[in-house]
C-alpha atoms as a PDB file:
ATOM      1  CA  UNK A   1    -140.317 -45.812 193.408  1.00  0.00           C
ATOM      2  CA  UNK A   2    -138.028 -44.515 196.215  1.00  0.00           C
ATOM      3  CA  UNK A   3    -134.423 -43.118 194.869  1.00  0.00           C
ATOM      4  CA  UNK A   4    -131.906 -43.132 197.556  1.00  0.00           C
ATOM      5  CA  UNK A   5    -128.578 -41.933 196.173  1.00  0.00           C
ATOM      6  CA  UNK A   6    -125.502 -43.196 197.570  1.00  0.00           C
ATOM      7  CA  UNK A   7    -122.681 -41.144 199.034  1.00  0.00           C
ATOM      8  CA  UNK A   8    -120.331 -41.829 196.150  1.00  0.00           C
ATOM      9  CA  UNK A   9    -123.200 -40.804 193.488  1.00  0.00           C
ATOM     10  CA  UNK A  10    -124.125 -37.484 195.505  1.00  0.00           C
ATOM     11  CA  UNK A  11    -120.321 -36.219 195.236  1.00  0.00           C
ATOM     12  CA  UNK A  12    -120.228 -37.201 190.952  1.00  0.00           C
ATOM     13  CA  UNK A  13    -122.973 -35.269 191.191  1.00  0.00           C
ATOM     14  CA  UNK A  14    -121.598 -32.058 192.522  1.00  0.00           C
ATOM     15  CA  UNK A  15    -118.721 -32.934 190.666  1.00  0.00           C
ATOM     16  CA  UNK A  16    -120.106 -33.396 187.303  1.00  0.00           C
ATOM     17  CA  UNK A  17    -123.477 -30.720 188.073  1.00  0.00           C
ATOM     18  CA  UNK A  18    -126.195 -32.455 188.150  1.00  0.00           C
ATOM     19  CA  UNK A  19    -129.090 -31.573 190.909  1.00  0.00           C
ATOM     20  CA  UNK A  20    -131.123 -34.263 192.960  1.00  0.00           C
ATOM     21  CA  UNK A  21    -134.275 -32.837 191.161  1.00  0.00           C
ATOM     22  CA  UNK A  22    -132.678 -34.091 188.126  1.00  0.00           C
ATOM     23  CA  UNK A  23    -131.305 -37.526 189.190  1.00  0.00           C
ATOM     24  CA  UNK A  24    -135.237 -38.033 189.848  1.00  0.00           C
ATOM     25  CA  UNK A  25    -136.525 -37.213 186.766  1.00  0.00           C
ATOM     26  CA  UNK A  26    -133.943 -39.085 185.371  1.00  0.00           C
ATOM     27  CA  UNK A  27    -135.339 -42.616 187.227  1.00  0.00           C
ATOM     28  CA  UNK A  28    -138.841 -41.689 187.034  1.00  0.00           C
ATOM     29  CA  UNK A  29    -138.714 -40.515 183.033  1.00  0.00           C
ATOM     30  CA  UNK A  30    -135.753 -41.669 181.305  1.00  0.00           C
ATOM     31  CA  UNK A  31    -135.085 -44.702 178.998  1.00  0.00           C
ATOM     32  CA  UNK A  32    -133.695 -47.891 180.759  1.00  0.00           C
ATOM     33  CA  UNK A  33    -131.028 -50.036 179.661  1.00  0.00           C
ATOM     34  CA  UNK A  34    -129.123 -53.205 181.082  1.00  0.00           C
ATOM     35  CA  UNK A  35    -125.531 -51.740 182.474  1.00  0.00           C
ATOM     36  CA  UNK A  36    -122.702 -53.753 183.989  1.00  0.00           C
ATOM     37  CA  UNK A  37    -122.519 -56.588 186.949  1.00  0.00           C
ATOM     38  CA  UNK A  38    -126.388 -56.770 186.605  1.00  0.00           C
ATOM     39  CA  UNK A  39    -127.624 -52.740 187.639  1.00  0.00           C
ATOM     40  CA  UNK A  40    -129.270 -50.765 185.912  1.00  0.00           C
ATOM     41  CA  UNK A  41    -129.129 -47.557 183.888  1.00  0.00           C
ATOM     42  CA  UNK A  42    -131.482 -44.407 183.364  1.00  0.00           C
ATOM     43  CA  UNK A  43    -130.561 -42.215 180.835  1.00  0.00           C
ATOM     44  CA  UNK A  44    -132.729 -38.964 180.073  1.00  0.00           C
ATOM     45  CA  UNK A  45    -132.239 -35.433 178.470  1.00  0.00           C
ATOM     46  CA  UNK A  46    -132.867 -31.995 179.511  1.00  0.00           C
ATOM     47  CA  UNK A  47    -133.084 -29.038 177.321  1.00  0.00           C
ATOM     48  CA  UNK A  48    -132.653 -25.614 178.759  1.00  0.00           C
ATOM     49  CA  UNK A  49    -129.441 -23.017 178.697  1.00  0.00           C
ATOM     50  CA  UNK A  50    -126.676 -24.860 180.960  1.00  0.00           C
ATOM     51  CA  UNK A  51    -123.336 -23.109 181.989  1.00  0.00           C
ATOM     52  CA  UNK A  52    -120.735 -25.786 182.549  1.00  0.00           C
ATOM     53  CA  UNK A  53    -117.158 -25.111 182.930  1.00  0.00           C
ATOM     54  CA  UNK A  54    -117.850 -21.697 181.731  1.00  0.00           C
ATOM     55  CA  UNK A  55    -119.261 -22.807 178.352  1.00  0.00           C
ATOM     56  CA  UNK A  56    -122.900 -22.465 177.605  1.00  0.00           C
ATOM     57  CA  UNK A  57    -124.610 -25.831 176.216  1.00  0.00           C
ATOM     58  CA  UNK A  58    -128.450 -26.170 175.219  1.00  0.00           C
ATOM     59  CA  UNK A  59    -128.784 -29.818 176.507  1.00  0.00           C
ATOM     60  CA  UNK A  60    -127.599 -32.253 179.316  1.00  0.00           C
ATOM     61  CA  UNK A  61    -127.709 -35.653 179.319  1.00  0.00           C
ATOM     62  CA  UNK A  62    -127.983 -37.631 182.688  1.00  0.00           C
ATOM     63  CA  UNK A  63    -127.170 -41.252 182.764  1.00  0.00           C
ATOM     64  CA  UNK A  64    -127.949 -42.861 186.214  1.00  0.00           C
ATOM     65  CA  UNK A  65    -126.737 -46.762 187.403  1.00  0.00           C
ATOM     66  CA  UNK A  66    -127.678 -48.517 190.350  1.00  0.00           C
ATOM     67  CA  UNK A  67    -129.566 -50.891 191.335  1.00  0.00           C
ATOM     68  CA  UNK A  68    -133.221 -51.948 192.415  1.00  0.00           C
ATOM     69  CA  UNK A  69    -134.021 -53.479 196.061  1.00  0.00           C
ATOM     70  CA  UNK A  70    -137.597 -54.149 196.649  1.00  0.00           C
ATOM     71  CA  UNK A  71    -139.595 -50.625 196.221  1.00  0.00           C
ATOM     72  CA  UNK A  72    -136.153 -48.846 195.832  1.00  0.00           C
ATOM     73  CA  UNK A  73    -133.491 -47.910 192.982  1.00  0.00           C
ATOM     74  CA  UNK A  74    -130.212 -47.000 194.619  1.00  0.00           C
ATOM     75  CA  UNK A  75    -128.226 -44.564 192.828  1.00  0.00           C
ATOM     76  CA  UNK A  76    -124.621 -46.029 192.753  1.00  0.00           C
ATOM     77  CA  UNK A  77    -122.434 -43.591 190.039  1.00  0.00           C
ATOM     78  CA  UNK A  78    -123.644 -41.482 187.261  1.00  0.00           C
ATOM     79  CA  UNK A  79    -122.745 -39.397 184.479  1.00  0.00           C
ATOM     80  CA  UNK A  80    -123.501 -36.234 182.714  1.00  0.00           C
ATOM     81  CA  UNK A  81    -122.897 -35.245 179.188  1.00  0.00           C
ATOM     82  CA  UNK A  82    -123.450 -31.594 178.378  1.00  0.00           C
ATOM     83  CA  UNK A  83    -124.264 -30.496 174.234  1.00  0.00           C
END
């Protein structure tokens, strides 16, 4: 399946530090789950040494919503839980 993230998505995701890479992974891989006004959600984790905010965390969690047209899941908002 073809992700195509929207504009709003691609600046949480500087904001909030998640990569592309990982928004993909996050589709392809992670668990799915019904989110609000009919999208839906992606959640996965990643384990590895993160620096966020200047604070070191072993895992990130990446929860993407959006929505599926056809052959393609549009990337709408997501968020990002570091621990």
């Amino acid at each position: 399946m073809k992700v195509i993230i929207h504009p709003h998505a691609r600046e949480r995701m500087i904001e909030r530090g998640a990569t592309e890479e990982e928004v993909n992974k996050t589709v392809e891989y992670g668990e799915s789950f019904p989110a609000k006004y009919g999208r839906i959600g992606f959640r996965h984790n990643f384990s590895n040494d993160f620096n966020w905010r200047n604070k070191k965390y072993k895992n990130k969690q990446i929860e993407v919503i959006g929505v599926q047209e056809n052959d393609e899941f549009i990337v709408v908002t997501l968020i990002v839980k570091y621990f």
